[in-house]
PDB file of N, CA and C in Angstrom:
ATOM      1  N   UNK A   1      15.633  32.593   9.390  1.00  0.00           N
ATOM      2  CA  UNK A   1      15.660  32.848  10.819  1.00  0.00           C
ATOM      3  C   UNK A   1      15.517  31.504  11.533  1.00  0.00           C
ATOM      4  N   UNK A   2      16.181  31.310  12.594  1.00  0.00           N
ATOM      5  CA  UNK A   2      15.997  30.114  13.141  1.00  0.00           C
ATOM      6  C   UNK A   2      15.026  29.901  13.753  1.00  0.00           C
ATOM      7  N   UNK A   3      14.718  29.095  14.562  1.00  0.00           N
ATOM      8  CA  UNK A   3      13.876  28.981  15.873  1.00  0.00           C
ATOM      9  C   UNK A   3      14.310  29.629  16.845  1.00  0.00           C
ATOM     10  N   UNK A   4      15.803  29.454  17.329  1.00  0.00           N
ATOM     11  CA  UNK A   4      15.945  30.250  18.802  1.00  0.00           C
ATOM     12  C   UNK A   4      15.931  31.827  18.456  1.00  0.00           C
ATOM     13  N   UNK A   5      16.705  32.289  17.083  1.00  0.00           N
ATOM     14  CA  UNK A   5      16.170  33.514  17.367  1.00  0.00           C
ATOM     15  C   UNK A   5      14.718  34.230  17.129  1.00  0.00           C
ATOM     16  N   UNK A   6      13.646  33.055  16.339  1.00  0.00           N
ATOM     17  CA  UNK A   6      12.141  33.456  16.599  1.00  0.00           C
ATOM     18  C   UNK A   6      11.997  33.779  17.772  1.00  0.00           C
ATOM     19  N   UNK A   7      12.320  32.482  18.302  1.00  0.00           N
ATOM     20  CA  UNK A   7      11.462  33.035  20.146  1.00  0.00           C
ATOM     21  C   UNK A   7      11.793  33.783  20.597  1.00  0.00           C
ATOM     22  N   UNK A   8      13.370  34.318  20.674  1.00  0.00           N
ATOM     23  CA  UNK A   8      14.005  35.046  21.210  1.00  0.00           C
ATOM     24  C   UNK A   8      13.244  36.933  20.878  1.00  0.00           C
ATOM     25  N   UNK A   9      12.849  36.573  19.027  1.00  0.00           N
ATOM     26  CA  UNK A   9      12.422  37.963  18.901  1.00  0.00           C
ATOM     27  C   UNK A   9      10.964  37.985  20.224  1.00  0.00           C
ATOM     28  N   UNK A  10      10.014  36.917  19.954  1.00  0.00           N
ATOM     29  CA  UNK A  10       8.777  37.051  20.497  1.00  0.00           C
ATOM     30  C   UNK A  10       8.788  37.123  21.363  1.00  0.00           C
ATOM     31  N   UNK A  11       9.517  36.787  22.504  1.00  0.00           N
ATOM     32  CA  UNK A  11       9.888  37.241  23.668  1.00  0.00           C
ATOM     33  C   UNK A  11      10.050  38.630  24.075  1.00  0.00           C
ATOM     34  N   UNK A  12      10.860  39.382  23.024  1.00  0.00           N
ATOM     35  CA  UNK A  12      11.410  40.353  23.355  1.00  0.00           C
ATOM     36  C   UNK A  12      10.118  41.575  22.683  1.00  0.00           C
ATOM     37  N   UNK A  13       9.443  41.186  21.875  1.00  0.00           N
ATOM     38  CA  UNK A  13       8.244  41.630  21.590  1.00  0.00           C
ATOM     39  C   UNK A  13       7.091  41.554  22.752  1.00  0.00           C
ATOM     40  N   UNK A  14       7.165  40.571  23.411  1.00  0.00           N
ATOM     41  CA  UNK A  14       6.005  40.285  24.531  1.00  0.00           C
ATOM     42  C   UNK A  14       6.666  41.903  25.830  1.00  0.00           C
ATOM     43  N   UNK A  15       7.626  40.961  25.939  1.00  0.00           N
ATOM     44  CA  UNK A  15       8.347  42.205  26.865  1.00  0.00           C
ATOM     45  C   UNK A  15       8.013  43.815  26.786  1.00  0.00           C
ATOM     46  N   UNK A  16       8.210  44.091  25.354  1.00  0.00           N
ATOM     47  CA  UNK A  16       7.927  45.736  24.725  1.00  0.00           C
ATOM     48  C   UNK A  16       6.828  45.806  24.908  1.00  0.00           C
ATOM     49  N   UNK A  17       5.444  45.023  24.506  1.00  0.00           N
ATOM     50  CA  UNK A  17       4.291  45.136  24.446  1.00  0.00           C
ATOM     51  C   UNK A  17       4.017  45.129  25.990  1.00  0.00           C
ATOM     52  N   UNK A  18       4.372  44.730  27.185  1.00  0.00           N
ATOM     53  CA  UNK A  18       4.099  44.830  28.280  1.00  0.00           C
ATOM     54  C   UNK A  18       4.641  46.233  29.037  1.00  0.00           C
ATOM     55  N   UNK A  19       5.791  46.887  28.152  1.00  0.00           N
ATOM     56  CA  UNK A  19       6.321  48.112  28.867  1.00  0.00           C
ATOM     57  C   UNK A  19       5.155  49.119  28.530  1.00  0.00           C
ATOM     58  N   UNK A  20       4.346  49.029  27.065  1.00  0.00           N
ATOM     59  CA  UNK A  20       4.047  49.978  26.305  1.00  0.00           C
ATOM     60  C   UNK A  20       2.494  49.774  27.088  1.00  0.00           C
ATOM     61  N   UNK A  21       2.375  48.725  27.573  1.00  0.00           N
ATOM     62  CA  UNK A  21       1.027  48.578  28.418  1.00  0.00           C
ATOM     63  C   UNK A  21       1.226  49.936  29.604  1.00  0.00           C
ATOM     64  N   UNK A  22       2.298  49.855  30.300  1.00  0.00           N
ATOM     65  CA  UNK A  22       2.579  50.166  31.507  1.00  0.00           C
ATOM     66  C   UNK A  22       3.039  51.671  31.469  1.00  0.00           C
ATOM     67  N   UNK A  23       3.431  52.046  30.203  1.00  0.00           N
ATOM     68  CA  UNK A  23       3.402  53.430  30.374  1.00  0.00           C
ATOM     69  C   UNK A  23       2.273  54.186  30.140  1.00  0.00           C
ATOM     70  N   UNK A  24       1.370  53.630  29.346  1.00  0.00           N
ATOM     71  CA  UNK A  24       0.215  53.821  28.938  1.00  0.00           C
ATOM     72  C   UNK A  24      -0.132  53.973  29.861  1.00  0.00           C
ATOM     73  N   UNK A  25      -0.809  52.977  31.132  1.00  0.00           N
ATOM     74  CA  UNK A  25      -1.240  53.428  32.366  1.00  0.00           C
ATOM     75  C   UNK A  25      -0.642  54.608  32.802  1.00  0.00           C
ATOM     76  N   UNK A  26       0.927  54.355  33.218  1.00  0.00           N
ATOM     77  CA  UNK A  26       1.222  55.755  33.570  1.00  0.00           C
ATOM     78  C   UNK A  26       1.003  57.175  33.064  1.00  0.00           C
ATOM     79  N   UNK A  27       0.558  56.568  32.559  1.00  0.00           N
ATOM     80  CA  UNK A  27       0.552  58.305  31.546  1.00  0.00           C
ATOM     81  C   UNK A  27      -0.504  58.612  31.978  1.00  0.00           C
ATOM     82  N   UNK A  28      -1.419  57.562  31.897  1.00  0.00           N
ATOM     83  CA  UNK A  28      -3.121  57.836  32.452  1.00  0.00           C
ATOM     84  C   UNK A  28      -3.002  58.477  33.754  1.00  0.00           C
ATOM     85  N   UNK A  29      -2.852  57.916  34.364  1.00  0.00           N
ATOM     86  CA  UNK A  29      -2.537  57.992  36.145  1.00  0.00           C
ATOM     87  C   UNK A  29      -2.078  59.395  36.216  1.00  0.00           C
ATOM     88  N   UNK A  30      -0.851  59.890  35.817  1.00  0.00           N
ATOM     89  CA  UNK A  30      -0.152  61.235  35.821  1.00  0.00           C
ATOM     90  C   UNK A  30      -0.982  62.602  35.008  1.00  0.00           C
ATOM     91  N   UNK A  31      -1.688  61.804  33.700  1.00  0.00           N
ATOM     92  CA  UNK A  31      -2.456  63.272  33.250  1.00  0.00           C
ATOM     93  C   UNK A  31      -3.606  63.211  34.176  1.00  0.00           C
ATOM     94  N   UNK A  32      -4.095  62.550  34.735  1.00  0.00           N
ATOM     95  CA  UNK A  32      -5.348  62.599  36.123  1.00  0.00           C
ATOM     96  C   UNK A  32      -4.998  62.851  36.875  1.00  0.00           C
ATOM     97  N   UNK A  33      -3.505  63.266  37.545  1.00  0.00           N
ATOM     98  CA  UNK A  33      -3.221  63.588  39.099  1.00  0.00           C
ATOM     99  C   UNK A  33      -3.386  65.341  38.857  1.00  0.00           C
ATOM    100  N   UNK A  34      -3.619  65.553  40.139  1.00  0.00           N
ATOM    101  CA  UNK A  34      -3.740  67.189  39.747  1.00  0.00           C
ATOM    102  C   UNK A  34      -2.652  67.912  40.024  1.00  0.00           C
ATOM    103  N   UNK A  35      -1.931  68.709  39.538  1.00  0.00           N
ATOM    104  CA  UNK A  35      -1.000  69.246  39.279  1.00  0.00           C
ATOM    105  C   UNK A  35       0.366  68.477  38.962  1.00  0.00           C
ATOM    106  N   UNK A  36       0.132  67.624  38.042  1.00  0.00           N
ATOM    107  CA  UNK A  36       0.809  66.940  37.079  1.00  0.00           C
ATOM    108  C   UNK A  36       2.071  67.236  36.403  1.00  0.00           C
ATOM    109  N   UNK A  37       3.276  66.730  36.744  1.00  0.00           N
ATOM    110  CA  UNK A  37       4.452  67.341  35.321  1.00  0.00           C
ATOM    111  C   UNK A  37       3.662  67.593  34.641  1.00  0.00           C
ATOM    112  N   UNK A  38       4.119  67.903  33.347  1.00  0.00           N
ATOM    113  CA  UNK A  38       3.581  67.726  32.341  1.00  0.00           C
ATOM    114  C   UNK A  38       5.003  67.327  31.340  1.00  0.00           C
ATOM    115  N   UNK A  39       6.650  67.926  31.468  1.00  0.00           N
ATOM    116  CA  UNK A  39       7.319  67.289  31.017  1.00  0.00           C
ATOM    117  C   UNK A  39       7.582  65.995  31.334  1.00  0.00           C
ATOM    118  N   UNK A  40       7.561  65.716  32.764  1.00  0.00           N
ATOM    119  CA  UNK A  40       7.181  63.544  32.763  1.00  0.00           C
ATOM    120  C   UNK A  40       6.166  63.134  31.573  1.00  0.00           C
ATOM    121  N   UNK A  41       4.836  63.571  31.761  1.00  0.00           N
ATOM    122  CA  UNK A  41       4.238  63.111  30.670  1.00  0.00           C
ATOM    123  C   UNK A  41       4.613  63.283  29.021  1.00  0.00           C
ATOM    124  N   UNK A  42       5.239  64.333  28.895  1.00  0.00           N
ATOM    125  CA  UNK A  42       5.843  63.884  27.482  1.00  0.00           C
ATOM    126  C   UNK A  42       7.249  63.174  27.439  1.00  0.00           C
ATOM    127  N   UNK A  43       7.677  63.334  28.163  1.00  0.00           N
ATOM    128  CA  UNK A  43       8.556  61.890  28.094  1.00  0.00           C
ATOM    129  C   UNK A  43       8.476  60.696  28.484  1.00  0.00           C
ATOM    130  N   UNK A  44       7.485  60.495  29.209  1.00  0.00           N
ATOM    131  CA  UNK A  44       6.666  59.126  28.721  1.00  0.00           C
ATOM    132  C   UNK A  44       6.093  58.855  27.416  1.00  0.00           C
ATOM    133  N   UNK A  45       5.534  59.878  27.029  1.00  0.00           N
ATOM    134  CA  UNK A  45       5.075  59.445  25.250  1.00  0.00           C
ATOM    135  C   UNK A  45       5.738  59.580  24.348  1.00  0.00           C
ATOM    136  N   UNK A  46       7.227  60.188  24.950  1.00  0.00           N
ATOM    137  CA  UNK A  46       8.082  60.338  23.779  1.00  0.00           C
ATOM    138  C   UNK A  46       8.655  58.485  23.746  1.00  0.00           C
ATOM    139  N   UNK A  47       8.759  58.016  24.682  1.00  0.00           N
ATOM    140  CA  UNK A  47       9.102  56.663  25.240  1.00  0.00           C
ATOM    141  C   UNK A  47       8.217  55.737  24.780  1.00  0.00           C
ATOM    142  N   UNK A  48       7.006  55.782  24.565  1.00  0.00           N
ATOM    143  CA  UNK A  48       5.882  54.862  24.106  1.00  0.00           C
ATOM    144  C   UNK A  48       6.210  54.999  23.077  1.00  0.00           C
ATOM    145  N   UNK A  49       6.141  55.779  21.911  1.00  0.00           N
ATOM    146  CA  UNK A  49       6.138  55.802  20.501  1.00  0.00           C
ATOM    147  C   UNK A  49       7.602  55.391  20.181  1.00  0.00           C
ATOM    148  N   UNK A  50       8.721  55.705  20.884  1.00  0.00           N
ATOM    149  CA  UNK A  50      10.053  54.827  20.852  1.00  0.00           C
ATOM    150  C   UNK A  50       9.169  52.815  20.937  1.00  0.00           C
ATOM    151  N   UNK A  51       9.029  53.169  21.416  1.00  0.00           N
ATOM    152  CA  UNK A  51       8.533  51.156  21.959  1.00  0.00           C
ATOM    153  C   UNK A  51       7.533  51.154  20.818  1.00  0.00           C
ATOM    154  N   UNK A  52       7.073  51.423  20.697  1.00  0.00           N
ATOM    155  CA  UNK A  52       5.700  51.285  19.562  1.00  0.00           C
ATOM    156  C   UNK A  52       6.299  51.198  18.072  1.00  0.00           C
ATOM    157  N   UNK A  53       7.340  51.878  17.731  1.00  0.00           N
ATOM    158  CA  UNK A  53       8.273  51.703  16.506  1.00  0.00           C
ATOM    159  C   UNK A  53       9.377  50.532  16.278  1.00  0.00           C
ATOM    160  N   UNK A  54       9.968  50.023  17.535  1.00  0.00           N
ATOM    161  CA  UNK A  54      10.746  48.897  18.058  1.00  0.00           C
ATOM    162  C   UNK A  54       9.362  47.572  17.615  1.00  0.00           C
ATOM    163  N   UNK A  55       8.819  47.686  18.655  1.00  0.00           N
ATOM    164  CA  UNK A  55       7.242  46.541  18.682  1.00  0.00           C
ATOM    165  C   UNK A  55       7.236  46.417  16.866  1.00  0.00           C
ATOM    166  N   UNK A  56       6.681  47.675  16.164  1.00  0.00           N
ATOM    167  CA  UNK A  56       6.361  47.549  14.644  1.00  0.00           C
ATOM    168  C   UNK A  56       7.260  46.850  14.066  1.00  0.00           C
ATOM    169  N   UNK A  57       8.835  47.065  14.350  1.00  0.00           N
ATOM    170  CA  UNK A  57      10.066  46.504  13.647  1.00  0.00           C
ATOM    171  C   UNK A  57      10.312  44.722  13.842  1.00  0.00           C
ATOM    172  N   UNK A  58      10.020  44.910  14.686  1.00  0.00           N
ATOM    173  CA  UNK A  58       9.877  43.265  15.620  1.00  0.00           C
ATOM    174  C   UNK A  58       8.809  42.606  14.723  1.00  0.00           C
ATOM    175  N   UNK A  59       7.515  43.008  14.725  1.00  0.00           N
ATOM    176  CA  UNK A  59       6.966  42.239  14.323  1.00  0.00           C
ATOM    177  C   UNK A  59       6.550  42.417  12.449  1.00  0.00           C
ATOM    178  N   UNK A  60       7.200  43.441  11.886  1.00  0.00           N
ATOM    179  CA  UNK A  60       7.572  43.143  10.709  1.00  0.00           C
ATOM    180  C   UNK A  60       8.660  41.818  10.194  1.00  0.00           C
ATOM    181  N   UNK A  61       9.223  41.864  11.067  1.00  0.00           N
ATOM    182  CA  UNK A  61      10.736  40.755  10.986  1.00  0.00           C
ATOM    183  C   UNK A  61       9.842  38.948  11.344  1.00  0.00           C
ATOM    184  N   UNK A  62       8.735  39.133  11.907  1.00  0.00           N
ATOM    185  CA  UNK A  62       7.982  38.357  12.605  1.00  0.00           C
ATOM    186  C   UNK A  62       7.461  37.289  11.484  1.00  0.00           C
ATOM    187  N   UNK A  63       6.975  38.508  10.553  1.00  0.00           N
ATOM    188  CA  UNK A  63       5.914  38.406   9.698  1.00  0.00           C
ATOM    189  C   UNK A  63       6.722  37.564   8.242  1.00  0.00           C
ATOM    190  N   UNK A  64       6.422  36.622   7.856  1.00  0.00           N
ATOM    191  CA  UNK A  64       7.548  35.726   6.651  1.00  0.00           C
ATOM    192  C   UNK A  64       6.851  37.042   5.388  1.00  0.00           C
ATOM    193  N   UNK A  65       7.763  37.276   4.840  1.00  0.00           N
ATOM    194  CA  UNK A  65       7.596  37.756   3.197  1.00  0.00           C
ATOM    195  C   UNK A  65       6.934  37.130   2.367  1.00  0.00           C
ATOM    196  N   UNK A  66       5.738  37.438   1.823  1.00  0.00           N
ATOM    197  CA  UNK A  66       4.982  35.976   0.872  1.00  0.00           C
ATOM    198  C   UNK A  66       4.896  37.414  -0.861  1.00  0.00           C
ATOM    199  N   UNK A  67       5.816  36.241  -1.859  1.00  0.00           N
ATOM    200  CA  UNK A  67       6.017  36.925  -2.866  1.00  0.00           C
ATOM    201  C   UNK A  67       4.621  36.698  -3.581  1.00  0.00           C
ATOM    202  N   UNK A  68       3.956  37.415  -4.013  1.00  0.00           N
ATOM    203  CA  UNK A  68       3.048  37.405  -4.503  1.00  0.00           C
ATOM    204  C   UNK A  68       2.746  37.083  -6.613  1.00  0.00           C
TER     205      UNK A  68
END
């Protein structure tokens, strides 16, 4: 892997990790409002765990292979 596409992944990892911040809040915010979707809220968490599997993939690729 090169350098530009390292950064390029970590970047794009920082990015995910900042969406997955932000739905998180939202989700908070929306299961506390009173009379709440409740299908918004699962498609927000269907959306987090999308990003949360992306994030894992990213930073498996991140991570160098050490043969043991």
């Amino acid at each position: 892997m090169t350098d530009d596409e390292e950064r390029e992944l970590r970047a794009q990892l920082a990015r995910l990790q900042q969406e997955h911040r932000d739905l998180d809040a939202a989700i908070e915010a929306l299961a506390g409002a009173p009379g709440s979707d409740l299908l918004q809220i699962q498609r927000l968490k269907k959306r987090k765990l999308v990003l949360r599997d992306r994030i894992t993939f990213i930073e498996d690729q991140l991570t160098p292979d050490i043969i043991a």
